[in-house]
Structure formats: structure tokens, C-alpha cells
C-alpha atoms as a PDB file:
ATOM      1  CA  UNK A   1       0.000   0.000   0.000  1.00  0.00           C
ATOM      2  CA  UNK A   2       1.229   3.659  -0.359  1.00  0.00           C
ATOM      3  CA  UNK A   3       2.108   5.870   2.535  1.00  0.00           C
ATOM      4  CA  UNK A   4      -0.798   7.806   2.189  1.00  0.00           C
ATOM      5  CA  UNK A   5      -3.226   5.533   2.361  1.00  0.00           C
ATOM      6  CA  UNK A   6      -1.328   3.966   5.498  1.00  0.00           C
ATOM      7  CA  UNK A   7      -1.543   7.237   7.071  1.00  0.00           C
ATOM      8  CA  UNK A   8      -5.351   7.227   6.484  1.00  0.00           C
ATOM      9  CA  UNK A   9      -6.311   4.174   7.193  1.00  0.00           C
ATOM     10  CA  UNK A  10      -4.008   4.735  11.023  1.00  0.00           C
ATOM     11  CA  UNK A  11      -5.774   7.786  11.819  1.00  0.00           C
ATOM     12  CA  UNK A  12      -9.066   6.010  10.877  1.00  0.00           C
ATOM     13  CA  UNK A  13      -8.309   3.163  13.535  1.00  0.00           C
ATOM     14  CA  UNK A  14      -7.462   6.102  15.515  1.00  0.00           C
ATOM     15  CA  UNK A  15     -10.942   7.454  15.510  1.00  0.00           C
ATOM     16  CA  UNK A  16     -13.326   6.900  18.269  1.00  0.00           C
ATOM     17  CA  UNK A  17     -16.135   4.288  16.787  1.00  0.00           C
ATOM     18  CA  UNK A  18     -18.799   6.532  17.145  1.00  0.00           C
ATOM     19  CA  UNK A  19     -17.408   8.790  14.505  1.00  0.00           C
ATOM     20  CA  UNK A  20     -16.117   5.223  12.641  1.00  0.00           C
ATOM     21  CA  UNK A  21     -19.025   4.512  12.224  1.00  0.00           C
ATOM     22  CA  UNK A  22     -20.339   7.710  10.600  1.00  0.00           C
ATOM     23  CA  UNK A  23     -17.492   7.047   8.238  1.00  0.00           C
ATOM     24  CA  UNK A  24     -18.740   3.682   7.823  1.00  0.00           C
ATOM     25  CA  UNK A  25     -22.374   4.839   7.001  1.00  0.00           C
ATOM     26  CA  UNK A  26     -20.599   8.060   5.078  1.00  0.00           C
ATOM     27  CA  UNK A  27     -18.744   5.446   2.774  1.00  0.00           C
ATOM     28  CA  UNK A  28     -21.698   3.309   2.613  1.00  0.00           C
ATOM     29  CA  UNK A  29     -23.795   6.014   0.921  1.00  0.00           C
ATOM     30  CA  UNK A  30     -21.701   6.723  -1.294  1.00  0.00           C
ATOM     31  CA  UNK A  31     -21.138   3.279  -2.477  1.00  0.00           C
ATOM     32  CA  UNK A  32     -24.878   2.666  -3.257  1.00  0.00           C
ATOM     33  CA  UNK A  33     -25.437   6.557  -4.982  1.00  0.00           C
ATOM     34  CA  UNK A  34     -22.427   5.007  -7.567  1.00  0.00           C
ATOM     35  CA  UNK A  35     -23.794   1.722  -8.078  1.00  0.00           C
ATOM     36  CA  UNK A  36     -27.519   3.584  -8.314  1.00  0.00           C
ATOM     37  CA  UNK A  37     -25.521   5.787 -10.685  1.00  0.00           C
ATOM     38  CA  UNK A  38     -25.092   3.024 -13.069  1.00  0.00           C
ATOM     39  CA  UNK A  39     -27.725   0.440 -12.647  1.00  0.00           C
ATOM     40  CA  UNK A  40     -29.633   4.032 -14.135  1.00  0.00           C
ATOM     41  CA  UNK A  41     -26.963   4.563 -16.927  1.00  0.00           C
ATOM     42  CA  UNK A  42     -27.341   0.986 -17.517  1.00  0.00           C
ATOM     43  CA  UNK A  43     -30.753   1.018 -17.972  1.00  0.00           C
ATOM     44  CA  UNK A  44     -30.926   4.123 -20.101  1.00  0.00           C
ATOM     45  CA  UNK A  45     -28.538   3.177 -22.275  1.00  0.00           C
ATOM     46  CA  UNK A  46     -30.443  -0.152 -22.698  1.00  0.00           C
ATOM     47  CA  UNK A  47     -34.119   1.483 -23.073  1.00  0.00           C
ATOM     48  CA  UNK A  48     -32.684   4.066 -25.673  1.00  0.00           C
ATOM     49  CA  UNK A  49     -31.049   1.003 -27.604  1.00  0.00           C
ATOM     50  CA  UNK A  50     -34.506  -0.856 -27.711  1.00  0.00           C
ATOM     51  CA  UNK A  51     -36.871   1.991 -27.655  1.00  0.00           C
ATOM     52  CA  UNK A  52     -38.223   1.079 -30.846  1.00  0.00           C
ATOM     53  CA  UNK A  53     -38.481  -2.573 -30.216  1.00  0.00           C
ATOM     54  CA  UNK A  54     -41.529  -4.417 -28.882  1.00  0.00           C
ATOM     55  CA  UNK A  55     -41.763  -6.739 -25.780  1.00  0.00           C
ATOM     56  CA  UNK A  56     -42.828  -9.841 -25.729  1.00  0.00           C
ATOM     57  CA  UNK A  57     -45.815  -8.713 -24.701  1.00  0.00           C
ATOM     58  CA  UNK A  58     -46.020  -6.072 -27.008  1.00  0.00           C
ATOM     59  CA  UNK A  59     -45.843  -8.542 -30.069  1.00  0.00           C
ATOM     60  CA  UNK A  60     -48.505 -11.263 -28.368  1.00  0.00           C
ATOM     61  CA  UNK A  61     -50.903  -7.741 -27.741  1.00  0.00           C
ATOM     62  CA  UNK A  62     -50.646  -6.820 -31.450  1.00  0.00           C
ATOM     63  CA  UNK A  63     -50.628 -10.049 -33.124  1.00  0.00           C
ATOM     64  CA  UNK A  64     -53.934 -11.371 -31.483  1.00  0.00           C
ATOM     65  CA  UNK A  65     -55.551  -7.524 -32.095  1.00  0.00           C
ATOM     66  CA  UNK A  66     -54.655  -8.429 -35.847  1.00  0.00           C
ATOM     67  CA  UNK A  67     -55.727 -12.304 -35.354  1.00  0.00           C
ATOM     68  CA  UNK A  68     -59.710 -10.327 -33.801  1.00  0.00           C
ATOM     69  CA  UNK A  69     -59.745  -7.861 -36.611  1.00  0.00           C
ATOM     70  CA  UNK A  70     -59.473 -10.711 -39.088  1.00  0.00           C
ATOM     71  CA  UNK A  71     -61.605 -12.626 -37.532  1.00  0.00           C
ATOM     72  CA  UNK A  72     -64.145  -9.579 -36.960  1.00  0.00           C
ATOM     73  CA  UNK A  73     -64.070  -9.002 -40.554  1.00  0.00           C
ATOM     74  CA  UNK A  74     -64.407 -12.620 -41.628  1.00  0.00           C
ATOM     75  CA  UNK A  75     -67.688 -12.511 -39.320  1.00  0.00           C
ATOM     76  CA  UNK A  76     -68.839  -9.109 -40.736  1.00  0.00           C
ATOM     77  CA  UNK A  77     -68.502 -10.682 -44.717  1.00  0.00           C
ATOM     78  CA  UNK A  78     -70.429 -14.017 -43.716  1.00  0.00           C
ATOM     79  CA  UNK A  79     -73.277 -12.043 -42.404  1.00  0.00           C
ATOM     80  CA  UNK A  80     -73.482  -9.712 -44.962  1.00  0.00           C
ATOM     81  CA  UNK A  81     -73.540 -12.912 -47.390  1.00  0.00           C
ATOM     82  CA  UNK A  82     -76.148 -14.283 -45.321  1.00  0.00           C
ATOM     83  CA  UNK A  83     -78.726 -11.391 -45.387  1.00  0.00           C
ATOM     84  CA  UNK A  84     -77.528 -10.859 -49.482  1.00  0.00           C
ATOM     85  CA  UNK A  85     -78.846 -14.409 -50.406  1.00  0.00           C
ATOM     86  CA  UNK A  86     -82.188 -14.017 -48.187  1.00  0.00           C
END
């Protein structure tokens, strides 16, 4: 290790633990706003990629609304030939 941090990490141990321990909690805030940080870059980064792209759910939603507007349609011409030929 370099001197410095040896110095710093001695005058840590030096500390009483009640102000330890606000490093502690200090250090540990810090540590989660970076990760945060990046899980949210992360996920950005990912959403702008695929903006454009359906989910899986997405795809199953518009398919089957396709799949009932054929089948609407399909319903709409057979009754129409029904009443036509009466």
C-alpha cells in the first residue's frame, strides 16, 4: 500500500467508533449513490437502444388484435352474405 493511504487508514483506527461509524455509514452512501448511478446509466442506455423494439408482450398484444380484426371481418362478410342471399 502507499504511505498515504497507510496514514489514512491509522488515523481512521485512531478514531473513536462513534465517529467510525459515521465514516462507515458516510462510505456506505456513497457506495450505493455510484452503483444507483449506473444500474440508471445501464438502464438508459439499454431502453434508448430498444426503444423502438416491442416486448414480448407487445408482439402477443398486437398479433392477437390483428388475429380479432381478421376474424371480426371474416364474421362481418359471412353475415353480410347471409342477409344478401335471403
Amino acid at each position: 500500500m502507499s504511505a498515504t493511504l497507510d496514514r489514512i487508514i491509522e488515523e481512521v483506527r485512531q478514531l473513536p467508533p462513534d465517529e467510525q461509524q459515521q465514516l462507515r455509514e458516510i462510505l456506505d452512501q456513497q457506495t450505493m449513490s455510484k452503483a444507483q448511478a449506473e444500474r440508471s446509466k445501464l438502464s438508459s442506455a439499454i431502453r434508448g437502444k430498444y426503444a423502438d423494439s416491442l416486448s414480448g408482450s407487445d408482439e402477443f398484444a398486437a398479433r392477437k388484435a390483428g388475429e380479432i380484426a381478421l376474424e371480426d371481418h371474416r364474421n362481418t362478410a359471412a353475415v353480410v352474405g347471409r342477409t344478401d342471399e335471403g
